[in-house]
N, C-alpha and C. Protein backbone atom coordinates (compact mmCIF):
# COMPACT_ATOMS: atom_id res chain seq x y z
N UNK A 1 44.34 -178.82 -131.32
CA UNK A 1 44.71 -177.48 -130.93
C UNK A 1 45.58 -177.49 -129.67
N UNK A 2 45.56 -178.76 -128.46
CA UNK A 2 46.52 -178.40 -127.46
C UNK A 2 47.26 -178.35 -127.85
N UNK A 3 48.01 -179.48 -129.16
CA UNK A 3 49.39 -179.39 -129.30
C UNK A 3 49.85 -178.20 -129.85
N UNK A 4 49.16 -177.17 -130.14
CA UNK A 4 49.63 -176.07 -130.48
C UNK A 4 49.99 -174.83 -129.33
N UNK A 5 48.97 -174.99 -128.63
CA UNK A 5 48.94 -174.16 -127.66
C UNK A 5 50.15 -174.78 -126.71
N UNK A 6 50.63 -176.03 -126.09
CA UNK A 6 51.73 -176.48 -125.65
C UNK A 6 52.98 -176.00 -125.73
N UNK A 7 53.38 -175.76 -127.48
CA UNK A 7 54.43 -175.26 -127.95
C UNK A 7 54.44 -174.02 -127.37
N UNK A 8 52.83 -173.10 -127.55
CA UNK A 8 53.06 -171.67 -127.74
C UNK A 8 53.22 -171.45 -126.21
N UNK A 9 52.83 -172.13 -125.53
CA UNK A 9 53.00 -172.14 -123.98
C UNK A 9 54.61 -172.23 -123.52
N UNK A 10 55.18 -172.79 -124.46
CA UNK A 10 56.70 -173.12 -124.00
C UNK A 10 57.68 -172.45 -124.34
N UNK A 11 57.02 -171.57 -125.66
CA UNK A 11 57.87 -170.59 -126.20
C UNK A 11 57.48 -169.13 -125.68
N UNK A 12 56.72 -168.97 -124.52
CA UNK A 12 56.24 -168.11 -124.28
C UNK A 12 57.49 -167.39 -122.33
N UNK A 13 58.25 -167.46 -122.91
CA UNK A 13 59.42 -167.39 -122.00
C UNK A 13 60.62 -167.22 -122.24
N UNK A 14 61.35 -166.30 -122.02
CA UNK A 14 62.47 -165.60 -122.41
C UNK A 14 63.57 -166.68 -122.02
N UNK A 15 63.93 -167.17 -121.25
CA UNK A 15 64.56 -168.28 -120.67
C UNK A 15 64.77 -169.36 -121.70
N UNK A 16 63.25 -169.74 -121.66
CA UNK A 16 63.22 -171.14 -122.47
C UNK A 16 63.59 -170.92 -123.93
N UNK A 17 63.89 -169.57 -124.48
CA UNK A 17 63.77 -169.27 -125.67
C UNK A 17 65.28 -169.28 -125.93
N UNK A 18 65.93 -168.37 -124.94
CA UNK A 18 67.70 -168.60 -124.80
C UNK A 18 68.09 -170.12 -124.80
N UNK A 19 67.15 -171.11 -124.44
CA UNK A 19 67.92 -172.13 -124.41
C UNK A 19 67.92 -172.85 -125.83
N UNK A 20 66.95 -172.67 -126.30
CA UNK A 20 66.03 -172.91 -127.66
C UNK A 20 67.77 -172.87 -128.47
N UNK A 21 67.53 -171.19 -128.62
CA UNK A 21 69.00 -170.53 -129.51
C UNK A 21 70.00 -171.32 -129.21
N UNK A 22 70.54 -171.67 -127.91
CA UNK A 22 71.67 -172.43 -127.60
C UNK A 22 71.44 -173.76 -128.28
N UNK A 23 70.64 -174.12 -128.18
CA UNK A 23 70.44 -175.52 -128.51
C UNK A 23 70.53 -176.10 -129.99
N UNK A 24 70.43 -174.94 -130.90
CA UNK A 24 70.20 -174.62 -132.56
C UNK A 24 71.42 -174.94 -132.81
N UNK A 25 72.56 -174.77 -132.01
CA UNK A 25 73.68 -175.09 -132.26
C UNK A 25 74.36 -176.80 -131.88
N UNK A 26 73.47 -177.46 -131.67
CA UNK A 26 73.48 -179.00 -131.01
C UNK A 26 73.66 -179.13 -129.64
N UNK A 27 73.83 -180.69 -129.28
CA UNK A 27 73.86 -181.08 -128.20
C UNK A 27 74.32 -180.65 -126.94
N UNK A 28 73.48 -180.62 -126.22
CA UNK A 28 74.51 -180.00 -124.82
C UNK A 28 73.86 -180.64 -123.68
N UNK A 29 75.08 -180.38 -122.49
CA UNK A 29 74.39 -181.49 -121.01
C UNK A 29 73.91 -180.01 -120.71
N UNK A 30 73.15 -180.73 -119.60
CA UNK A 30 72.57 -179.76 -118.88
C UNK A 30 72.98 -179.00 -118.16
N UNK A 31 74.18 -179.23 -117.49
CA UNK A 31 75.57 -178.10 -116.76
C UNK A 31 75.71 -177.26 -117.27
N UNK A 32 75.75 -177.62 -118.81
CA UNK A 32 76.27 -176.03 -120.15
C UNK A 32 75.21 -174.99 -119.79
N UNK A 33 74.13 -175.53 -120.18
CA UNK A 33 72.72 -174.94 -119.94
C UNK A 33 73.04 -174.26 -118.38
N UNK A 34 72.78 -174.88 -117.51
CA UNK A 34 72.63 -173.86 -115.99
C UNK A 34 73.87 -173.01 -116.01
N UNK A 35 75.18 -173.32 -116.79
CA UNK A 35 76.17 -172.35 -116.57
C UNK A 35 75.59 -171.18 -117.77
N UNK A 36 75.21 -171.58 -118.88
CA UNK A 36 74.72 -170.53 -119.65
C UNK A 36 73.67 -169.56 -118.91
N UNK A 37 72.59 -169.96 -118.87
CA UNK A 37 71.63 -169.50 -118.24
C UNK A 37 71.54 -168.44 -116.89
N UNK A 38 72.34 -169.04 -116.07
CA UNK A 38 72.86 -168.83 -114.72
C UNK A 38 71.56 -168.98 -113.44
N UNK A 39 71.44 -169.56 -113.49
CA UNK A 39 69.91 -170.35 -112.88
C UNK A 39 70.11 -171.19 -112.30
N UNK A 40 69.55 -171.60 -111.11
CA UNK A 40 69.44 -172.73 -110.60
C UNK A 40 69.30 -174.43 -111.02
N UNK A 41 70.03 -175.20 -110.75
CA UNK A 41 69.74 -176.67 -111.58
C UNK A 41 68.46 -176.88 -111.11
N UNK A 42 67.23 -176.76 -110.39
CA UNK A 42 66.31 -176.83 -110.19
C UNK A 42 65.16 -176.09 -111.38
N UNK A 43 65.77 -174.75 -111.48
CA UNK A 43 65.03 -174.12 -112.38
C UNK A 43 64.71 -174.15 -113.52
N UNK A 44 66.52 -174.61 -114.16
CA UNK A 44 66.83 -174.84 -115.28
C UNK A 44 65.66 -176.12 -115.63
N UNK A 45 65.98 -177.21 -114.92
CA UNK A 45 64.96 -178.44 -115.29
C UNK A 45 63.97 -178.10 -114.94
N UNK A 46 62.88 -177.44 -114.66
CA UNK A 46 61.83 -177.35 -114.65
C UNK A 46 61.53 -176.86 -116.13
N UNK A 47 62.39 -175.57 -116.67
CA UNK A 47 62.40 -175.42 -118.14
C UNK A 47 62.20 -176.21 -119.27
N UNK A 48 63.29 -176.93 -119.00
CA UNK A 48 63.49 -178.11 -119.92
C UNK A 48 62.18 -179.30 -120.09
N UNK A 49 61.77 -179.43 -118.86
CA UNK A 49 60.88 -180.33 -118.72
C UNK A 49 59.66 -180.04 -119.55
N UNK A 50 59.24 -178.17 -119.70
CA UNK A 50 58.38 -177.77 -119.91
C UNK A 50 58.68 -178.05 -121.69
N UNK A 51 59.57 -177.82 -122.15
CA UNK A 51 60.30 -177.78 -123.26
C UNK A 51 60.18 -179.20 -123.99
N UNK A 52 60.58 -180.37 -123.22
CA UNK A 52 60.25 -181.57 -123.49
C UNK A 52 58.50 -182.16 -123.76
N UNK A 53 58.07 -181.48 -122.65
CA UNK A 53 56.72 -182.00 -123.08
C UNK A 53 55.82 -181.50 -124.12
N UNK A 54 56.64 -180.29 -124.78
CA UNK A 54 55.54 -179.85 -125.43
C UNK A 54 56.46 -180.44 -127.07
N UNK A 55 57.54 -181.33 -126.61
CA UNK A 55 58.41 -181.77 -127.88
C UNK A 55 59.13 -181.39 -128.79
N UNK A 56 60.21 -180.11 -127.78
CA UNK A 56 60.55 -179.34 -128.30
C UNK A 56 62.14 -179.39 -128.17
N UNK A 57 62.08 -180.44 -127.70
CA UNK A 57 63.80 -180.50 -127.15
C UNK A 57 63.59 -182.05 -126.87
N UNK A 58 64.84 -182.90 -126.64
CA UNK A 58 64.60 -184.59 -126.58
C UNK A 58 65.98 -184.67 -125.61
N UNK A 59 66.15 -185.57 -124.92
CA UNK A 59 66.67 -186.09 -124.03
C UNK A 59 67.17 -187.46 -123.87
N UNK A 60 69.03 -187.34 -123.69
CA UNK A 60 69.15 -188.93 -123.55
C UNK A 60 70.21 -188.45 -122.41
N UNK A 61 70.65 -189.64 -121.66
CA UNK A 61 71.23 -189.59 -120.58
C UNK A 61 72.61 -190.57 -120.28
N UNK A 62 73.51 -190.32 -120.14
CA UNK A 62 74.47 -190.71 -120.42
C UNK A 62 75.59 -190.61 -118.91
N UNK A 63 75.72 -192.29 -118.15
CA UNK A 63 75.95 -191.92 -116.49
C UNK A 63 74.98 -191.20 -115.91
N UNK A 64 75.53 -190.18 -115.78
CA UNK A 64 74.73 -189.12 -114.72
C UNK A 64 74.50 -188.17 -115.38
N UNK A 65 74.62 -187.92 -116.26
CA UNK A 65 74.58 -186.76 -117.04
C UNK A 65 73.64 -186.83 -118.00
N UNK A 66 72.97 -185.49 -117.74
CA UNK A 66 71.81 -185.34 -119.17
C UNK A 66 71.84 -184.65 -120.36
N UNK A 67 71.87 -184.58 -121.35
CA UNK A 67 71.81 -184.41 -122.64
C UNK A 67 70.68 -183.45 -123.35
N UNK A 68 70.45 -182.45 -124.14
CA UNK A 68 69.37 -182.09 -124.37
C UNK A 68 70.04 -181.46 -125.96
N UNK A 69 68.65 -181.79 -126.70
CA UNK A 69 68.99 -181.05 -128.14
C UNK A 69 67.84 -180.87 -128.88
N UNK A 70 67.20 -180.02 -129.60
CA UNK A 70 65.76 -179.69 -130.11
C UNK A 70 65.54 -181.01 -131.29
N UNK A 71 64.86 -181.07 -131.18
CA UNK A 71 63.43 -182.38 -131.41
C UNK A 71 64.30 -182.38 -132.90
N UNK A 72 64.08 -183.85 -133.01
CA UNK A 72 64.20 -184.38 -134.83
C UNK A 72 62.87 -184.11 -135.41
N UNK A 73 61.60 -184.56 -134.13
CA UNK A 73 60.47 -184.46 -134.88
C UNK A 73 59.66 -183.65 -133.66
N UNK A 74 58.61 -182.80 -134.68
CA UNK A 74 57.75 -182.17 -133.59
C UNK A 74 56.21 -182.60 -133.58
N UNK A 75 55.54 -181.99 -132.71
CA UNK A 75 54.08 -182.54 -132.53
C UNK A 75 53.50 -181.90 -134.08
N UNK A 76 53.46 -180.80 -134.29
CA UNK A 76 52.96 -180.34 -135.31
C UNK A 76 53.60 -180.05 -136.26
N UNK A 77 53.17 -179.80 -137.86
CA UNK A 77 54.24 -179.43 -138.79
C UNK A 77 54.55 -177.90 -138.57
N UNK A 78 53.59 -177.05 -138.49
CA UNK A 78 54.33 -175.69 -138.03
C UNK A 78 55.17 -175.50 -136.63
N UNK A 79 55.63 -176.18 -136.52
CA UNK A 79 56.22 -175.77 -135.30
C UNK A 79 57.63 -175.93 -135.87
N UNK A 80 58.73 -176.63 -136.31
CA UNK A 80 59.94 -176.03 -137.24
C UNK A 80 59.64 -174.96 -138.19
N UNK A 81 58.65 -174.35 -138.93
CA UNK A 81 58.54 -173.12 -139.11
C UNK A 81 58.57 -172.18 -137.98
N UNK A 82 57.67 -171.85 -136.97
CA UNK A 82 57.55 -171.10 -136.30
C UNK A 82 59.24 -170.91 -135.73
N UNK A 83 59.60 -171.98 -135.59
CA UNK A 83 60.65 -172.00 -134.71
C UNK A 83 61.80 -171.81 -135.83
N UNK A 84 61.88 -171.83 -137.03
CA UNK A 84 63.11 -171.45 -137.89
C UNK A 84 62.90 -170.08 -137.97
N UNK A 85 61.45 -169.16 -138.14
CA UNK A 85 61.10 -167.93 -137.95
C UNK A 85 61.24 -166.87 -136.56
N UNK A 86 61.56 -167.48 -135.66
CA UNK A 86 61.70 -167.20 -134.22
C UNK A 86 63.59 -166.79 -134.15
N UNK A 87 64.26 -168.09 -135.01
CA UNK A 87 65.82 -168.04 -134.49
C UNK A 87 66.13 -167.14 -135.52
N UNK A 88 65.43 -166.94 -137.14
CA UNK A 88 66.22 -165.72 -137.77
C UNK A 88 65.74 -164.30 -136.96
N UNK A 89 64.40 -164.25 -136.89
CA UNK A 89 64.60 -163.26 -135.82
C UNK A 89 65.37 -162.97 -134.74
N UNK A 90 65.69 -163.77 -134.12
CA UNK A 90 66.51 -163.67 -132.30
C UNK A 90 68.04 -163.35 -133.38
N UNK A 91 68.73 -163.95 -134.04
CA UNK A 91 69.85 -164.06 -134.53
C UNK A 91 70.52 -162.62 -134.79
N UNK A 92 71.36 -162.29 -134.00
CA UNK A 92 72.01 -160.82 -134.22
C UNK A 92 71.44 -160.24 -132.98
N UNK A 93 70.49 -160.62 -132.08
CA UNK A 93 70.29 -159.79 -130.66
C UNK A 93 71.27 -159.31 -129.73
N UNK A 94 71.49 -158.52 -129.18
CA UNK A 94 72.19 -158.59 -127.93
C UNK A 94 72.04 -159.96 -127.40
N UNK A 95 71.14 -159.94 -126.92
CA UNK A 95 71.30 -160.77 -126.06
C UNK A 95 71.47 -162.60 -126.12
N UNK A 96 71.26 -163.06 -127.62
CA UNK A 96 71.48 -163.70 -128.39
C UNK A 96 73.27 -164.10 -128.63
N UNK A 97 73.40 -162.76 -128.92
CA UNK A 97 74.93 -162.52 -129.31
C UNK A 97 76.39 -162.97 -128.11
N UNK A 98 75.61 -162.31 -127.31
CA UNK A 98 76.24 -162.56 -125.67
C UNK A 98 75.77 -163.89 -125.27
N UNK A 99 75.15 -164.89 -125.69
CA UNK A 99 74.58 -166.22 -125.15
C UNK A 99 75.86 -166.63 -126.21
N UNK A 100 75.74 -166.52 -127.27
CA UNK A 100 76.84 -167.41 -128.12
C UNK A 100 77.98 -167.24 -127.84
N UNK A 101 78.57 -166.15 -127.34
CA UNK A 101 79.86 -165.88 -127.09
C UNK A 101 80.31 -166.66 -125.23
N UNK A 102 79.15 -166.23 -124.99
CA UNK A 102 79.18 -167.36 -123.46
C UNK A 102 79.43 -168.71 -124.00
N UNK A 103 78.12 -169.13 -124.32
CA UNK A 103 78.28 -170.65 -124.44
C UNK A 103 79.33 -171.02 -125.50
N UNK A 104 80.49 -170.55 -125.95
CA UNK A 104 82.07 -170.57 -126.31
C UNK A 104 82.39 -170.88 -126.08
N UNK A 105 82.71 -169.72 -124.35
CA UNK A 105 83.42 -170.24 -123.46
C UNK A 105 83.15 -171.21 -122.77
N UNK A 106 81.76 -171.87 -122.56
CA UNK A 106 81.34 -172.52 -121.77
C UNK A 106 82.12 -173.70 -122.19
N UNK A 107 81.45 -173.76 -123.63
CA UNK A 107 82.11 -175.48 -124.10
C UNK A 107 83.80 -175.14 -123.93
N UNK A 108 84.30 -174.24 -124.53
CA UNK A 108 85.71 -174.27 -124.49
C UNK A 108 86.34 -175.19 -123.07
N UNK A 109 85.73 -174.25 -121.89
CA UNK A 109 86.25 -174.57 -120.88
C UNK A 109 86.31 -176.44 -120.75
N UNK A 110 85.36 -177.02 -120.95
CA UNK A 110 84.75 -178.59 -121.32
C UNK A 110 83.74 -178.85 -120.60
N UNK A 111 82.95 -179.87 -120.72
CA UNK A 111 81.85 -180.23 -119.92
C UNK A 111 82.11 -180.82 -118.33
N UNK A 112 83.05 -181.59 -118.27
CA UNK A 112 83.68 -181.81 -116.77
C UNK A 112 84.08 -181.04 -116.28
N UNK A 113 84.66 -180.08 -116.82
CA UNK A 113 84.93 -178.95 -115.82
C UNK A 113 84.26 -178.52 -115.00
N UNK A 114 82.67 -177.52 -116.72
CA UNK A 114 81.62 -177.21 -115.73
C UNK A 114 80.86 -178.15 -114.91
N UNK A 115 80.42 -179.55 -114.91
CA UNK A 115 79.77 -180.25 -114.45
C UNK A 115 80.59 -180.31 -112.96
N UNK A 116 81.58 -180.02 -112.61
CA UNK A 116 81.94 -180.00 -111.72
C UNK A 116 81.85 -178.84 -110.81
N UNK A 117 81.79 -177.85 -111.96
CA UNK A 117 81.72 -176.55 -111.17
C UNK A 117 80.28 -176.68 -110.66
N UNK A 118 79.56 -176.67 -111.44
CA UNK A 118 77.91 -176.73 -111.20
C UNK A 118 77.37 -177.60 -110.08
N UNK A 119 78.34 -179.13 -110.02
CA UNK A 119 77.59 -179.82 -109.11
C UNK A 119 78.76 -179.95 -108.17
């Protein structure tokens, strides 16, 4: 049962849930993320971290730069249900809508850019 409650603990945050959506769309460093988000790089990774442990997002690192993209595999089998049931819901939100059209521009602009802007 923790591993359930973990997830529901991680999805229990508006934040972590925007990143979720962003992430449905693949890989991204973590710059994309704090420029999406607009949050602190402190904050942002505390998210993520929370996100990771409950195995909901995976992490590789590349130089200096970190990487994040939702799990190949999860702790439990409902949890890609819950979570394919979560993004057709969110899908068409405001605020959903305005994250995708950001993170556009975000990538458009490129990742060195923002990584530069950010750090």
């Amino acid at each position: 049962m923790q591993d359930q409650l973990d997830v529901l603990k991680a999805l229990a945050d508006e934040t972590r849930l925007r990143a979720l959506c962003a992430l449905r769309g693949g890989e991204l460093c973590v710059c994309q993320l704090i420029a999406l988000l607009e949050l602190a790089p402190s904050t942002v990774s505390k998210h993520l971290s929370i996100m990771r442990a409950a195995r909901l997002v995976e992490s590789r690192k590349d130089g200096r730069w970190m990487y994040y993209r939702l799990s190949r595999e999860f702790r439990t089998p409902s949890t890609r249900k819950l979570l394919a049931l979560m993004f057709e819901d969110f899908e068409g939100t405001a605020r959903i809508v305005e994250d995708q059209k950001q993170l556009k521009a975000i990538c458009k602009e490129g990742m060195d850019s923002v990584c530069r802007r950010i750090f």
